[in-house]
Protein backbone atom coordinates (compact mmCIF):
# COMPACT_ATOMS: atom_id res chain seq x y z
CA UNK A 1 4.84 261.81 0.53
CA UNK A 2 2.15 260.28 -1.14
CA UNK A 3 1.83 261.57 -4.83
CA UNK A 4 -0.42 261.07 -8.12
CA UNK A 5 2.18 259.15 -9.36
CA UNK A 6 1.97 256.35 -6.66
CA UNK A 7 -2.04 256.67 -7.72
CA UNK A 8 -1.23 255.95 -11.29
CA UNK A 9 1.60 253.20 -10.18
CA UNK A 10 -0.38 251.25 -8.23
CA UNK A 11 -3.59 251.21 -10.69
CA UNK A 12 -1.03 250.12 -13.48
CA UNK A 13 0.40 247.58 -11.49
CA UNK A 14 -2.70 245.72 -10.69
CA UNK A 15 -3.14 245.53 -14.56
CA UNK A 16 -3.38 241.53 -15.63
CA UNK A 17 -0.34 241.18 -17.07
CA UNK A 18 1.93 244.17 -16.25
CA UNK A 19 4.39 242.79 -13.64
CA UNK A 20 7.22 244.24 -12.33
CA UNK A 21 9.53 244.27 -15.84
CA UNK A 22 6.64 245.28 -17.70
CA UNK A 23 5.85 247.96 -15.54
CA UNK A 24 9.87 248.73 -15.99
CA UNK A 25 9.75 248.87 -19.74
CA UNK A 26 6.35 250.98 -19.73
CA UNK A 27 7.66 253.39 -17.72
CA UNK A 28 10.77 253.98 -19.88
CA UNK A 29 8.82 254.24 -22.86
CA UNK A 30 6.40 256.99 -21.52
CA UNK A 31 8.41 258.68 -18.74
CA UNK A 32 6.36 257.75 -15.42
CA UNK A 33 2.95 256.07 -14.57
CA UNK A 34 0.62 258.58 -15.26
CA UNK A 35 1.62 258.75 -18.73
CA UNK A 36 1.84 255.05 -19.36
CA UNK A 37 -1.71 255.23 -17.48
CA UNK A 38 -2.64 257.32 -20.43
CA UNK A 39 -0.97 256.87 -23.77
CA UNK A 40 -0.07 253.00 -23.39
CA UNK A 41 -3.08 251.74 -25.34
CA UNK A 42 -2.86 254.01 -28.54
CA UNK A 43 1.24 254.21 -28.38
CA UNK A 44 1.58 250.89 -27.37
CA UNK A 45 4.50 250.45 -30.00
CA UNK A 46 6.48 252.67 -28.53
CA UNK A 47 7.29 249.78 -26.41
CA UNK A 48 9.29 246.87 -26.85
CA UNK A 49 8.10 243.40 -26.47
CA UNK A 50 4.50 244.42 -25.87
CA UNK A 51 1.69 243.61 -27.85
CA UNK A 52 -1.84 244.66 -27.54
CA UNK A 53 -3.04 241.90 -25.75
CA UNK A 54 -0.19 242.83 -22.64
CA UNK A 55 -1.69 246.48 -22.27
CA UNK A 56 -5.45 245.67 -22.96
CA UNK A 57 -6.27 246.15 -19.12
CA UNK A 58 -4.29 249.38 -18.74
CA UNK A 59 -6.64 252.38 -18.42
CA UNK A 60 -9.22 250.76 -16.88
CA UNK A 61 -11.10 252.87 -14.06
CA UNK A 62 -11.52 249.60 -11.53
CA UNK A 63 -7.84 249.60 -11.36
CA UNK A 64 -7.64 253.78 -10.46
CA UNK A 65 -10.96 252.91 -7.87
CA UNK A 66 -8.44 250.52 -6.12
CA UNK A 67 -5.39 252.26 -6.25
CA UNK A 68 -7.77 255.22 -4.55
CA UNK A 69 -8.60 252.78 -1.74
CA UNK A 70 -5.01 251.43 -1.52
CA UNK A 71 -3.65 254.99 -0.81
CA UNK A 72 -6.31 255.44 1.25
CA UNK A 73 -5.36 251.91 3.04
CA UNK A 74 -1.96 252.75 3.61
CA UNK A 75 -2.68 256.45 4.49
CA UNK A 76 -4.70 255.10 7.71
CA UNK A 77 -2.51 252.73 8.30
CA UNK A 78 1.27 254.36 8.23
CA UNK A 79 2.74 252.38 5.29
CA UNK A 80 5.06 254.15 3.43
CA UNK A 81 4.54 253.26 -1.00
CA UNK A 82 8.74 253.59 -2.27
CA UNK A 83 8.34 253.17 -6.33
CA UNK A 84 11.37 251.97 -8.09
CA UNK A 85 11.63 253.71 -11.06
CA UNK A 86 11.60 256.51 -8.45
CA UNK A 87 14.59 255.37 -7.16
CA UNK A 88 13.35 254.76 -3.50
CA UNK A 89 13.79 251.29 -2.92
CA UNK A 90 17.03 249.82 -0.55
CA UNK A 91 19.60 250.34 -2.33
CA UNK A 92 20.55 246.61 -3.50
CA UNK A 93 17.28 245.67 -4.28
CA UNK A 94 16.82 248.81 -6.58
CA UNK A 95 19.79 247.13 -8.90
CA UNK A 96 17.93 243.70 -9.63
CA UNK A 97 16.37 242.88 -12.95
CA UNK A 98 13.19 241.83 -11.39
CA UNK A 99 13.27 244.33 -8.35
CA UNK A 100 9.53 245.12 -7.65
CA UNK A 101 7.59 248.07 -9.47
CA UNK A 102 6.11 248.72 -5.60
CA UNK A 103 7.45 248.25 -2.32
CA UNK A 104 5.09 248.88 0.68
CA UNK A 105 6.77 249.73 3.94
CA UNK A 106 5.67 249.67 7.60
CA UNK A 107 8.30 251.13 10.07
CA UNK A 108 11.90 252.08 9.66
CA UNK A 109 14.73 251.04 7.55
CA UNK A 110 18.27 252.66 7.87
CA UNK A 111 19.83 252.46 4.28
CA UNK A 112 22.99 253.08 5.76
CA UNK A 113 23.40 249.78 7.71
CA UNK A 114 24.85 246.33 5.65
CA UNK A 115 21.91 244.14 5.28
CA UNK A 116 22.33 240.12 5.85
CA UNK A 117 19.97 237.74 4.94
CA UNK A 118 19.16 235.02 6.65
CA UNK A 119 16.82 232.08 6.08
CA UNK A 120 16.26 228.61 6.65
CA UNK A 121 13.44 225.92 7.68
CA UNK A 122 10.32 226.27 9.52
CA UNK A 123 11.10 223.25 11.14
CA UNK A 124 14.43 224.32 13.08
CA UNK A 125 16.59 222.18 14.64
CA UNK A 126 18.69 222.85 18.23
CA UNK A 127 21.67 222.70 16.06
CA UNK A 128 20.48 225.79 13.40
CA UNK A 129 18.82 227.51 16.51
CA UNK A 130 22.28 227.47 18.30
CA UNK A 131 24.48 228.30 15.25
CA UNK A 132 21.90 231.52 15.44
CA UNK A 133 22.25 232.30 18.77
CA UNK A 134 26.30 231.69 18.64
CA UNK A 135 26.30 233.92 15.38
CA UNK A 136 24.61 236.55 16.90
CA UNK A 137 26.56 236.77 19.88
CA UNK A 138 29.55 236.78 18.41
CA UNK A 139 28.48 239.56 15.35
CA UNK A 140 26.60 241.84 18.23
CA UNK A 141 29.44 244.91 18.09
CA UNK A 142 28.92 244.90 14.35
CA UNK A 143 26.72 247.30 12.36
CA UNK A 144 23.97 245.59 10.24
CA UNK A 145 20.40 245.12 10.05
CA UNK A 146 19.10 241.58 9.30
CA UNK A 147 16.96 240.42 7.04
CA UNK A 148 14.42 237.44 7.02
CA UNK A 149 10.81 236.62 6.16
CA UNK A 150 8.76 236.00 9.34
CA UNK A 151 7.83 232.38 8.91
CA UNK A 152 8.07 230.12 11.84
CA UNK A 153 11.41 228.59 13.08
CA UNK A 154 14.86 229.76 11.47
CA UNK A 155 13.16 233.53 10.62
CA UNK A 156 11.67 233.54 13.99
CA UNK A 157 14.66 232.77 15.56
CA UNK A 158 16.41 235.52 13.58
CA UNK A 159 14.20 237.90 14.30
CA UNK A 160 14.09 237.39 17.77
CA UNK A 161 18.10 237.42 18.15
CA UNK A 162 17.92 240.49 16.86
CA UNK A 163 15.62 242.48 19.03
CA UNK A 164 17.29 240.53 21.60
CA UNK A 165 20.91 242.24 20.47
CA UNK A 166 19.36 245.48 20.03
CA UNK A 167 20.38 244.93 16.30
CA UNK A 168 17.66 246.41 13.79
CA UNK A 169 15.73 243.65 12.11
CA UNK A 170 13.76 243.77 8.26
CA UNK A 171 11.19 240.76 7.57
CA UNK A 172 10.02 241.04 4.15
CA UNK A 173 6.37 239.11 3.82
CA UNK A 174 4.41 237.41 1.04
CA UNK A 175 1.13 239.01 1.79
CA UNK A 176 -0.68 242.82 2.06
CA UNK A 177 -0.18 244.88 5.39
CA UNK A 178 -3.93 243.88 5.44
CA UNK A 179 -3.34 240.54 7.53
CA UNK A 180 -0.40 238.75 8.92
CA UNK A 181 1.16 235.32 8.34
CA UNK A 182 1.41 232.91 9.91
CA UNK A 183 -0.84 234.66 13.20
CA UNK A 184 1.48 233.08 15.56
CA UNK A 185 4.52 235.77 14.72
CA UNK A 186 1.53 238.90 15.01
CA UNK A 187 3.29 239.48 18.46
CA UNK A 188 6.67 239.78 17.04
CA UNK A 189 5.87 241.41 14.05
CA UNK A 190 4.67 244.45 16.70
CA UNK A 191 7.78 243.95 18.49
CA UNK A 192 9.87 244.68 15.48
CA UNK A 193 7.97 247.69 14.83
CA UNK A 194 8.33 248.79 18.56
CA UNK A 195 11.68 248.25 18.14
CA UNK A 196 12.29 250.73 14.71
CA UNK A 197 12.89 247.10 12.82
CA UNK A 198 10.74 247.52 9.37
CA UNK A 199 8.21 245.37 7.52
CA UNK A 200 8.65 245.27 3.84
CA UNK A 201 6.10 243.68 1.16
CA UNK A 202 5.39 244.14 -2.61
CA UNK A 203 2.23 242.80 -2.39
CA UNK A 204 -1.03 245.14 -2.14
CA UNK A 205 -3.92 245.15 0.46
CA UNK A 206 -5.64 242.60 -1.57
CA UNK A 207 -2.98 240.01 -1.59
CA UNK A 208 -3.40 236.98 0.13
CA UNK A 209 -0.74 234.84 1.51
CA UNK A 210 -1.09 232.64 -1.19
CA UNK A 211 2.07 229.40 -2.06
CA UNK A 212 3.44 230.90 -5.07
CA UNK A 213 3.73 234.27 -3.36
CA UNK A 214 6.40 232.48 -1.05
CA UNK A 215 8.83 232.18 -3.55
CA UNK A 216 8.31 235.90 -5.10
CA UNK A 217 8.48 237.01 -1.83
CA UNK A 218 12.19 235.44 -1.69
CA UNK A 219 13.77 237.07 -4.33
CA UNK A 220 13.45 240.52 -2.19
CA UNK A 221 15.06 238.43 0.88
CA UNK A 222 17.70 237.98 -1.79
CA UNK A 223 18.40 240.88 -3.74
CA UNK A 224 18.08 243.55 -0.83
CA UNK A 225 21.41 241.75 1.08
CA UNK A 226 24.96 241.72 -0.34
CA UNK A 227 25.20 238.22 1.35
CA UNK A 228 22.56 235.40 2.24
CA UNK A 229 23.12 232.50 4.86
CA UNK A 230 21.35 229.41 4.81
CA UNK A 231 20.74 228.02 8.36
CA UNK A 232 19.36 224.83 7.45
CA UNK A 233 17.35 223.68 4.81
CA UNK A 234 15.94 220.06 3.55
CA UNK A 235 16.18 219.18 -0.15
CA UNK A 236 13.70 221.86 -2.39
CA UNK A 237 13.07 223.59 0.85
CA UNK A 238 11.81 227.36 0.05
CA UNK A 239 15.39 228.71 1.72
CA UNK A 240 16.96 226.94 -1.69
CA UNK A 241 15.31 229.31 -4.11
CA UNK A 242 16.24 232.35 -1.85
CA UNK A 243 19.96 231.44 -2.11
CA UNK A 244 19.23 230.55 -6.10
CA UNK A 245 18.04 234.02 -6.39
CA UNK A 246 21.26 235.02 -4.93
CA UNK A 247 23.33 233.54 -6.88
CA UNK A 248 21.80 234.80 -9.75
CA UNK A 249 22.72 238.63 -8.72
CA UNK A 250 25.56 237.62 -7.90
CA UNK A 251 25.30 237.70 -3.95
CA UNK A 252 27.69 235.88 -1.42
CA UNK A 253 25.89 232.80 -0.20
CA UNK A 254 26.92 231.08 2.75
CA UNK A 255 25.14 227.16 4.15
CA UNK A 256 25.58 225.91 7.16
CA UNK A 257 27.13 221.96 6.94
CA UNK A 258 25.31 219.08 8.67
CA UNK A 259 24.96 215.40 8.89
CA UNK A 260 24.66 213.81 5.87
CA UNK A 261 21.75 212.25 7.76
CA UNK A 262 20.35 215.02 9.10
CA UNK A 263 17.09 216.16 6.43
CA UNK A 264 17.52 219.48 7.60
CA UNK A 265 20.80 219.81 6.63
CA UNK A 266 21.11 218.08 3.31
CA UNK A 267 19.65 221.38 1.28
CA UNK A 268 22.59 222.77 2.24
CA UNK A 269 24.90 220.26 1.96
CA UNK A 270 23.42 220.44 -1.45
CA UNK A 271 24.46 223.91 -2.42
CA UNK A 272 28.02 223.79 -0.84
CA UNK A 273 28.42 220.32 -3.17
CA UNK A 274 26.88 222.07 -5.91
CA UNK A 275 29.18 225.21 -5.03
CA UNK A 276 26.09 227.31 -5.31
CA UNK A 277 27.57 228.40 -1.33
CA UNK A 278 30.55 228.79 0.76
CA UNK A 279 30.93 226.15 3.75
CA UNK A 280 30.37 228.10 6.91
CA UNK A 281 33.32 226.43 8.97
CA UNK A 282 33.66 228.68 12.30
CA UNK A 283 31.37 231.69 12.99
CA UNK A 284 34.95 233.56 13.20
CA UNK A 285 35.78 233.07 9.74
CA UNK A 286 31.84 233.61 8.68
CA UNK A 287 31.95 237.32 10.22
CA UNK A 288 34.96 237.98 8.74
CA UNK A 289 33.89 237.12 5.32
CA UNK A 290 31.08 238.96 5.72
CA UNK A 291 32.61 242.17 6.82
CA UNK A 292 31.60 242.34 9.66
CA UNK A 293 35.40 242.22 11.79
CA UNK A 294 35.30 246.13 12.11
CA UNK A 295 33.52 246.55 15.45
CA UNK A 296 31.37 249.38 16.31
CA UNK A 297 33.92 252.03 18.49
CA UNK A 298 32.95 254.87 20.01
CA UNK A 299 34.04 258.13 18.30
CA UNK A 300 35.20 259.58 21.26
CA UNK A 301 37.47 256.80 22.13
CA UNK A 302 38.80 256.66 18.35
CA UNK A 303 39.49 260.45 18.50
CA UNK A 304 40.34 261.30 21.99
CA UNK A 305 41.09 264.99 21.73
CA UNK A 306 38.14 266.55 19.25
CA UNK A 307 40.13 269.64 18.61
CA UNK A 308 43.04 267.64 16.66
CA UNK A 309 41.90 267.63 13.10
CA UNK A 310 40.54 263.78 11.90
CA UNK A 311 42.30 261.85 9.58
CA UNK A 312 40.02 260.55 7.10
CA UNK A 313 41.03 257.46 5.29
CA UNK A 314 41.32 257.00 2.07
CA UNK A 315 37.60 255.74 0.81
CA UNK A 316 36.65 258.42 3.93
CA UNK A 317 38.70 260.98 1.99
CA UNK A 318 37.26 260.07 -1.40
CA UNK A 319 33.46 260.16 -0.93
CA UNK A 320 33.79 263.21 1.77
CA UNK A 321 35.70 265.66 -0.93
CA UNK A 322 33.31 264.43 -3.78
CA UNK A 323 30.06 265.20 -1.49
CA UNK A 324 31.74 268.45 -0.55
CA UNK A 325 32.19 269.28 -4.53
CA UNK A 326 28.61 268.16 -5.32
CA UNK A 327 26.21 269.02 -2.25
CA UNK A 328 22.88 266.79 -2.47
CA UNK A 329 24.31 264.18 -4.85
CA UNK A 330 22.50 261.03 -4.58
CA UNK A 331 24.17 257.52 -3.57
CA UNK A 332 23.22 256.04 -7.09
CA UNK A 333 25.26 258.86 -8.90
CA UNK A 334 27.59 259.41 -6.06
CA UNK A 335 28.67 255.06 -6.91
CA UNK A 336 28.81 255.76 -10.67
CA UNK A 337 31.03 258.60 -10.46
CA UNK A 338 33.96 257.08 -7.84
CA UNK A 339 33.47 253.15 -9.18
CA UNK A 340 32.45 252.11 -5.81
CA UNK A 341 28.91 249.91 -5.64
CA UNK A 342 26.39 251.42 -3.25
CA UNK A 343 26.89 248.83 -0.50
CA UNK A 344 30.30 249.41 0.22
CA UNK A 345 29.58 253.23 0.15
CA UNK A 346 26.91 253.39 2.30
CA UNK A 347 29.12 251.60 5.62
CA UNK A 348 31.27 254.74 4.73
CA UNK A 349 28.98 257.45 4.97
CA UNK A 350 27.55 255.85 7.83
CA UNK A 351 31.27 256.43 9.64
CA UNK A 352 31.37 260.21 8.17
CA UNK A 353 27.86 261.15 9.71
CA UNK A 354 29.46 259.72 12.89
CA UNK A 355 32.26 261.97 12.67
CA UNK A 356 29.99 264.75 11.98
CA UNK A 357 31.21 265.42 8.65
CA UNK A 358 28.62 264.04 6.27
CA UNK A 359 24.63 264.54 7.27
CA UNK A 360 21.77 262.50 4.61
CA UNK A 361 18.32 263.77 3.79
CA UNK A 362 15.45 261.39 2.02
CA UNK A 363 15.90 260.32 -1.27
CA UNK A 364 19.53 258.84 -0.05
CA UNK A 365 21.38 262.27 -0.65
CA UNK A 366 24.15 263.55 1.23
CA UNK A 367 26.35 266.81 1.80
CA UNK A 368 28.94 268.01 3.58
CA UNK A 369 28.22 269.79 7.72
């Protein structure tokens, strides 16, 4: 539900000079937007790190006209604003440094599922295109939504795979919902939606598609995913700063070998030299790193006779009693108080609402049926 505080978020985001950490720091000075809106200019010592010249453009009323029209934007056009100090971004993303202030949303995203990035080269080759396909294939009983950015070649390709696998798809752009980039994928980009795949962008209704928004755009590709997996990429390609972003939260990364002659292959025969990634070897081995060697079983089949009480395992056992003793608890307290990080928890509470034992309401909070 659209609120003032989205209002006041947006106008102080499109201040010159508050980005997404100095929207962060504002917002834990003052409490939440509106006040920052306010008091930032006269209290602006309250703040660490900024001066006057950094919240000069905060109060101004053509930033509140905008942020009028951008509600109004998204309003007509069923986008979804999820603020971060709000908590409301996916749940990885919300733990990066530079995690944007804003994330607009088109469609639906199931925090529940493991998301896996996957990028690579606009120019794809048959051998990336068929390491795709194979990987797909092979990972289709497995529960996880991809992630890419909707360029041409290896994102198409992932995209597509996915709808084609009935597997839920994210593609995060570098633009507003105002246009689409490039116009070739405007087909597929309705196709995702169709589908209940999502659309994710930080950028407002008055972004362009502009170069250096490419490589801000990555950094989301990055930080939303536990894991990222570089098809193929030349040398300095934009997939490189994606998995460089990666490695700086501390995400699995995972290239795909070539030819040392092949120029869409030596980017990532530059990161597994580098050991900035792990060699994929066999597809096999690359879905068991990633998790994903659990396939999906029906419950019925697991549990044959539904009047015989379910055995819960342990980490089953764990977050179900803890829900139970704290009914509405939210997955970022639910990971502080039992040690577990948020994206191994959520693949469990995905397995109790199957069971019928756990059921989650907006704002990722959970209690016990």
């Amino acid at each position: 539900m659209v609120s003032e505080e989205h209002l006041y978020a947006i106008a102080l985001r499109e201040c010159n000079l508050i980005g997404d950490i100095n929207f962060l720091k504002l917002i834990r000075a003052f409490g939440n937007a509106k006040n920052a809106w306010e008091h930032a200019k006269k209290e602006y010592r309250k703040v660490d790190g900024l001066g006057q010249k950094v919240i000069s453009d905060i109060g101004k009323s053509v930033h509140l006209h905008f942020a009028e029209k951008e509600l109004k934007f998204c309003e007509n056009n069923s986008i979804t604003i999820r603020l971060r100090h709000l908590k409301e971004l996916p749940s990885l993303l919300g733990e990066c440094d530079d995690a944007p202030a804003i994330l607009y949303q088109k469609g639906t995203y199931n925090d529940t599922l493991q998301p896996l990035s996957i990028v690579g080269t606009r120019n794809i080759t048959p051998y990336g295109k068929q390491f795709i396909k194979d990987f797909f294939e092979e990972a289709k009983s497995s529960q996880f939504i991809s992630i890419s950015g909707l360029a041409l070649g290896v994102d198409k390709e992932v995209h597509e795979q996915s709808l084609h696998r009935k597997i839920p798809t994210a593609a995060i752009l570098a633009h507003g919902f105002h246009t689409l980039y490039p116009a070739k994928n405007k087909r597929l980009s309705d196709k995702i939606l169709q589908e209940n795949g999502v659309l994710f962008t930080e950028f407002n209704s008055s972004r362009k598609p502009d170069r250096e928004n490419f490589i801000q755009r990555n950094r989301i590709i990055a930080g939303i995913s536990p894991a990222t997996i570089v098809v193929e990429s030349a040398f300095g390609g934009g997939s490189i700063s994606t998995a460089t972003f990666a490695n700086s939260y501390n995400r699995d990364v995972f290239a795909l070998p070539g030819k040392i002659t092949d120029p869409y292959s030596q980017g990532c025969n530059q990161l597994i030299f580098h050991n900035k990634a792990a060699t994929i070897s066999t597809i096999k081995d690359l879905i068991t790193n990633l998790g994903f060697n659990k396939p999906k079983e029906k419950i019925e089949e697991l549990f044959p006779d539904s009047s015989e009480t379910i055995q819960l395992s342990e980490n089953q056992s764990i977050i179900y009693n803890y829900i139970a003793e704290n009914p509405q608890i939210n997955l970022d307290d639910l990971s502080q108080q039992i040690s577990l990080p948020t994206h191994r928890i959520l693949p469990i509470i995905l397995e109790l609402e199957l069971l019928g034992k756990v059921k989650s309401f907006s704002g990722r909070q959970f209690e016990v049926i």
